[in-house]
C-alpha atoms as a PDB file:
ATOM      1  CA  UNK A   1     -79.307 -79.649-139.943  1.00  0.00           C
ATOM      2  CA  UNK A   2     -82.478 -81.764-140.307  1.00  0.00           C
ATOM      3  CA  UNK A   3     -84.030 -79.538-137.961  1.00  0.00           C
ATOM      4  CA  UNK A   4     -83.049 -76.508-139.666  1.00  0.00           C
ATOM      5  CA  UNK A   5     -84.290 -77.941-143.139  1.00  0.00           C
ATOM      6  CA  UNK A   6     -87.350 -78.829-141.804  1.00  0.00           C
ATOM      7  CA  UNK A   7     -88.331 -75.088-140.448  1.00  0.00           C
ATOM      8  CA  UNK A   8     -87.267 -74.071-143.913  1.00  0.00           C
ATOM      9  CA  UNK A   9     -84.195 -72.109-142.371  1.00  0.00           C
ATOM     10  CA  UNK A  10     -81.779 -73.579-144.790  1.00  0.00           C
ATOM     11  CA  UNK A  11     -79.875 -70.549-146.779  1.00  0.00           C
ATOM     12  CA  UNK A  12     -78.968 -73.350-149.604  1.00  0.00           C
ATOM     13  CA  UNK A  13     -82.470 -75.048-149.898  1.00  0.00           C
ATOM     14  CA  UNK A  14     -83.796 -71.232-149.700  1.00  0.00           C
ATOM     15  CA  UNK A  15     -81.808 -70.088-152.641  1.00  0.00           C
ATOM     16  CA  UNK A  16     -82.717 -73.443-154.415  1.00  0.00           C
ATOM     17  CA  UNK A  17     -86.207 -72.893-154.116  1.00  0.00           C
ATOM     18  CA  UNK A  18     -85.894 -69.490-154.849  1.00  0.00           C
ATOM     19  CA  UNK A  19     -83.814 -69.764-157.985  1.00  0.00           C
ATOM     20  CA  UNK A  20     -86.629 -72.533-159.238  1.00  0.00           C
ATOM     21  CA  UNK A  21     -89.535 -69.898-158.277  1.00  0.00           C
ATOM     22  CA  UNK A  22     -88.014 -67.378-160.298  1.00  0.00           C
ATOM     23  CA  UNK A  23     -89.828 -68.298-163.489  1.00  0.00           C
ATOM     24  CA  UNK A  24     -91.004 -66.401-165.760  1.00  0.00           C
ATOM     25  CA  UNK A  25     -93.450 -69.382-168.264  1.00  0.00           C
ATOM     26  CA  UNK A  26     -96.431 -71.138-167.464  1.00  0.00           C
ATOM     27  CA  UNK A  27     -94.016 -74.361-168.596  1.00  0.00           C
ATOM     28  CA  UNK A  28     -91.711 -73.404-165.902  1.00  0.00           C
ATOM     29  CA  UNK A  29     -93.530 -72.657-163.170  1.00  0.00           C
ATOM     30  CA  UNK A  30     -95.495 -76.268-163.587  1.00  0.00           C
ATOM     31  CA  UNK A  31     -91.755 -77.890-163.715  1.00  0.00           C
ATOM     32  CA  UNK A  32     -90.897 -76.457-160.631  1.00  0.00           C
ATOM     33  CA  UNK A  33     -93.751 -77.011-158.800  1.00  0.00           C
ATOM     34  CA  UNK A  34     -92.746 -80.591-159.865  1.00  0.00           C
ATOM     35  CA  UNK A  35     -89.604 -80.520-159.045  1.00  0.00           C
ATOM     36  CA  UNK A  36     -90.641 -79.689-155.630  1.00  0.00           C
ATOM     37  CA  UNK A  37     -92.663 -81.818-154.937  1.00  0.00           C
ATOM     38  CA  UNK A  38     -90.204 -83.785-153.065  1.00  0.00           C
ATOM     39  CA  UNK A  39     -89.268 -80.948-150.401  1.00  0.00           C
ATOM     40  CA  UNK A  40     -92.086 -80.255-148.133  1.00  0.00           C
ATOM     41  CA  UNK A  41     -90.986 -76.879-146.725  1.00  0.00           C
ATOM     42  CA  UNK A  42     -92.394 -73.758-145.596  1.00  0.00           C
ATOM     43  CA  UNK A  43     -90.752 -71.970-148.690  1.00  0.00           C
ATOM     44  CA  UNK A  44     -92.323 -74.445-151.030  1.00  0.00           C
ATOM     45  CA  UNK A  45     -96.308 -74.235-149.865  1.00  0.00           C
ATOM     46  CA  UNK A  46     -96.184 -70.583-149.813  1.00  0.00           C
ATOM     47  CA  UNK A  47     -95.046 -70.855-153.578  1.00  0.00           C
ATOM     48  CA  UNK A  48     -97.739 -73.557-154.541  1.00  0.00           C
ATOM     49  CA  UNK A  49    -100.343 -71.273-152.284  1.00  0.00           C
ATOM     50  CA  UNK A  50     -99.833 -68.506-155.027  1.00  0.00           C
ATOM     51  CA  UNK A  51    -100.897 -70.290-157.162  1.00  0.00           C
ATOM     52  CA  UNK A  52    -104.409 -71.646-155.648  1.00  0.00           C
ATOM     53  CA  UNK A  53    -106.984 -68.598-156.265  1.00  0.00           C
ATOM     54  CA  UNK A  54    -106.841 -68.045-159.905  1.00  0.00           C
ATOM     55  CA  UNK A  55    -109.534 -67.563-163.294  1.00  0.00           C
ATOM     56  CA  UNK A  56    -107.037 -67.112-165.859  1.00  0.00           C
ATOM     57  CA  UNK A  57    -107.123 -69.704-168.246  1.00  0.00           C
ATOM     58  CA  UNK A  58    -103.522 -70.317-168.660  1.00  0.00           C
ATOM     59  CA  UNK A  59    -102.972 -69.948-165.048  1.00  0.00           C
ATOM     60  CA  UNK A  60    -105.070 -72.869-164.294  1.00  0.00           C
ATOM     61  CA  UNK A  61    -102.712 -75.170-165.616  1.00  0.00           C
ATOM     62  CA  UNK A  62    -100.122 -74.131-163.022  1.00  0.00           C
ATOM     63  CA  UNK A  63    -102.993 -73.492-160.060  1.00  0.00           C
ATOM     64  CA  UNK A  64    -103.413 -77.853-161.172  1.00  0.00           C
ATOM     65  CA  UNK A  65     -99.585 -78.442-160.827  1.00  0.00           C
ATOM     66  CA  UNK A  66     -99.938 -76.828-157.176  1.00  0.00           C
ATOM     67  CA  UNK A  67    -102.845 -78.335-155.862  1.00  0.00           C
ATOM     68  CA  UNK A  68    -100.952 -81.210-157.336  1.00  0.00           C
ATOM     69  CA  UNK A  69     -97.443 -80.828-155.114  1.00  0.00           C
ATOM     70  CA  UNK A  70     -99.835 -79.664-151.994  1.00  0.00           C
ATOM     71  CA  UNK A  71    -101.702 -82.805-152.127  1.00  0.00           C
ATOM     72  CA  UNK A  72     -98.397 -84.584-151.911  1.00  0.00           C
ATOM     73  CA  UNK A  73     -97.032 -82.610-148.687  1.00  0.00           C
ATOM     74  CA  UNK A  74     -98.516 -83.690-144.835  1.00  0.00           C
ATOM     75  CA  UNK A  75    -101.138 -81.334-144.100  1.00  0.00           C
ATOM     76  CA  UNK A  76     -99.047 -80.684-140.411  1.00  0.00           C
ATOM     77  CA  UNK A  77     -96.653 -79.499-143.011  1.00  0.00           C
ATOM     78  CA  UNK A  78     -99.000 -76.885-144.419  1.00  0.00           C
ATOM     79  CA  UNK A  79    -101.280 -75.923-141.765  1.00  0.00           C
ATOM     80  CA  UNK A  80    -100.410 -72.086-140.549  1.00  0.00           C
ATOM     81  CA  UNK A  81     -98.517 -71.307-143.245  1.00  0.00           C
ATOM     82  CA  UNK A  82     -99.015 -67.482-144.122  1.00  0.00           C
ATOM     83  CA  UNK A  83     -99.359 -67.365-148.099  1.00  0.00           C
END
């Protein structure tokens, strides 16, 4: 299972990511990105990645909250992720 978790293959994790990603607020977005924080998966840096390359004003406060939760994840973790 750890294995499987790791690769980000996990249908539950998946869907629990997924379900926190579906936001729809710049408030909720930033809480997820929290929340995530703790689970350095595949599923998780491409969401944060989204996030990176953005001049919108009110976007910046989530593009902070990602560079935030990436800076928190092993770089082995993120390198070659497609995002």
């Amino acid at each position: 299972m750890a294995a499987t978790c790791a690769k980000g293959n996990n249908k539950a994790i998946n869907d629990f990511i997924n379900y926190l990603s579906s936001c729809n607020t710049t408030e909720c977005h930033i809480t997820s990105l929290e929340a995530l924080a703790n689970l350095p998966l595949p599923p998780t840096v491409v969401y944060a990645r989204k996030f990176l390359c953005t001049r919108e004003l009110e976007k910046q406060k989530i593009q902070r909250a990602a560079l935030r939760l990436l800076s928190l994840i092993p770089a082995t973790s993120i390198d070659g992720q497609a995002g």
